[in-house]
Structure formats: structure tokens, C-alpha cells
Protein backbone atom coordinates (compact mmCIF):
# COMPACT_ATOMS: atom_id res chain seq x y z
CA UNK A 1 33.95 -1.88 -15.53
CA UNK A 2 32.73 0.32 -17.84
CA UNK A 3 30.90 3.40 -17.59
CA UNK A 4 27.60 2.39 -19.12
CA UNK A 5 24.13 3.00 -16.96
CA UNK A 6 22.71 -0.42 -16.68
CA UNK A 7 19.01 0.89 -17.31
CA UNK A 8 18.88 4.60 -19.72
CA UNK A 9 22.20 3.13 -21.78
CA UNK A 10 23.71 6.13 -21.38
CA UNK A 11 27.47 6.51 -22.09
CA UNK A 12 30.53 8.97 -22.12
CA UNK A 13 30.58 11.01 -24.70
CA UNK A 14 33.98 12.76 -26.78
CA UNK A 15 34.19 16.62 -27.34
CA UNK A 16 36.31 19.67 -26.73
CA UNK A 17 37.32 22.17 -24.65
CA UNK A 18 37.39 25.68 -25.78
CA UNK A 19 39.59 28.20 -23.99
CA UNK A 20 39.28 32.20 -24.36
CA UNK A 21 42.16 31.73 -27.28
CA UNK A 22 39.54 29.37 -29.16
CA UNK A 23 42.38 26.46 -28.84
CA UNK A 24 40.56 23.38 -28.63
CA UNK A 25 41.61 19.81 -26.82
CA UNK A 26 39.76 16.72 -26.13
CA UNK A 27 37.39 16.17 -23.19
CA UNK A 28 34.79 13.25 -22.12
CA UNK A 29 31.78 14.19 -21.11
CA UNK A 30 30.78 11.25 -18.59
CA UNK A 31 27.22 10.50 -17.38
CA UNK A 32 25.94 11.02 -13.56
CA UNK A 33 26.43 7.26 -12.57
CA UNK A 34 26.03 5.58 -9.47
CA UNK A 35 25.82 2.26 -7.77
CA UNK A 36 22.96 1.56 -6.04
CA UNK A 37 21.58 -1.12 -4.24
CA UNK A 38 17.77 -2.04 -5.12
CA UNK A 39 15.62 -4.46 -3.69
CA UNK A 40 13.40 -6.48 -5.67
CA UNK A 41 10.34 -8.21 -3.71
CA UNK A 42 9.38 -10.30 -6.42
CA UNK A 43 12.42 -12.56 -5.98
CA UNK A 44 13.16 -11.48 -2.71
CA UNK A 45 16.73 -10.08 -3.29
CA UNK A 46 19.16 -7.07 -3.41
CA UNK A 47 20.63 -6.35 -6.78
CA UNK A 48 23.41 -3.71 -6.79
CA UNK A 49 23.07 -1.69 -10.42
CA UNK A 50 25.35 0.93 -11.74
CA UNK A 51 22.68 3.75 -13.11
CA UNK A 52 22.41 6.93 -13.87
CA UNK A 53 20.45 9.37 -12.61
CA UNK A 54 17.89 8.96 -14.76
CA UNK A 55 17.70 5.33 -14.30
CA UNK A 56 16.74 5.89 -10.28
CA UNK A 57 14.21 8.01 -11.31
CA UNK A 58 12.97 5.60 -14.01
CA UNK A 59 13.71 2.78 -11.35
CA UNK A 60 11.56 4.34 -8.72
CA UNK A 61 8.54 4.91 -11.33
CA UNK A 62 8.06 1.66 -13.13
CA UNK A 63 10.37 -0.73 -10.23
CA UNK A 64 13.38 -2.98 -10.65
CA UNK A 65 12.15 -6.01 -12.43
CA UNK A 66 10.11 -3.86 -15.14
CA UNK A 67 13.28 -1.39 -15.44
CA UNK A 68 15.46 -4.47 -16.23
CA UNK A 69 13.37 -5.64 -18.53
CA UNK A 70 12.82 -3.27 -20.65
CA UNK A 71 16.66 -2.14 -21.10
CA UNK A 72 17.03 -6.25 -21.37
CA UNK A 73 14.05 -6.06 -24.37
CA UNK A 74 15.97 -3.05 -25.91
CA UNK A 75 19.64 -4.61 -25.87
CA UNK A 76 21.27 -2.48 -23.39
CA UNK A 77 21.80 -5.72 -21.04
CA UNK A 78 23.13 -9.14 -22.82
């Protein structure tokens, strides 16, 4: 599975490390993602979602079924 947050979109991102000699090498910068179970009362069921950080926190303001929604209304989910 990919690591894509289900709600924010949010994905790893390429760049470098730097030592002290200035040599630089690739590196992936990965988002804060977790899987997390949510209930939603509307349809009375758990849903287990692989967010970010972000997305709890944009979860726990506007709820599941709005959350989903939206990132559905914006492309993120297919």
C-alpha cells in the first residue's frame, strides 16, 4: 500500500542529504502516517483510514463522512 494520507493527500517527498563535506545523496522525506480506526454514526460503522497527522486533526474538526468527502470532491480518493 502506498504511502498516501487518505484525507490531506499528502505524500513522500525526494531530496538530499547534506553531510559536513557538502556531499549530497538521496533521501525521502515521508509524511507522519497512521492507521486509525474511526467510527462513523451516520452509517453506523468503523472505517480504518491511513492519515496523517493532519488528517486526525482535520478528522476530529469537520468528522469522518465530511472529511471523506471532501478529499473524495477534490480527487484524492477514486
Amino acid at each position: 500500500m502506498s504511502r498516501i494520507c487518505i484525507i490531506t493527500g499528502k505524500k513522500a517527498l525526494k531530496g538530499n542529504n547534506v553531510s559536513h563535506s557538502n556531499i549530497k545523496t538521496k533521501r525521502r522525506f515521508y509524511p507522519n502516517l497512521q492507521e486509525k480506526k474511526f467510527y462513523i454514526p451516520e452509517t453506523d460503522e468503523w472505517v480504518v483510514l491511513k492519515v496523517s497527522a493532519k488528517g486526525i486533526k482535520h478528522i476530529n474538526k469537520n468528522g469522518v463522512l465530511n472529511s471523506l468527502q471532501k478529499a473524495y470532491d477534490k480527487g484524492i480518493i477514486y
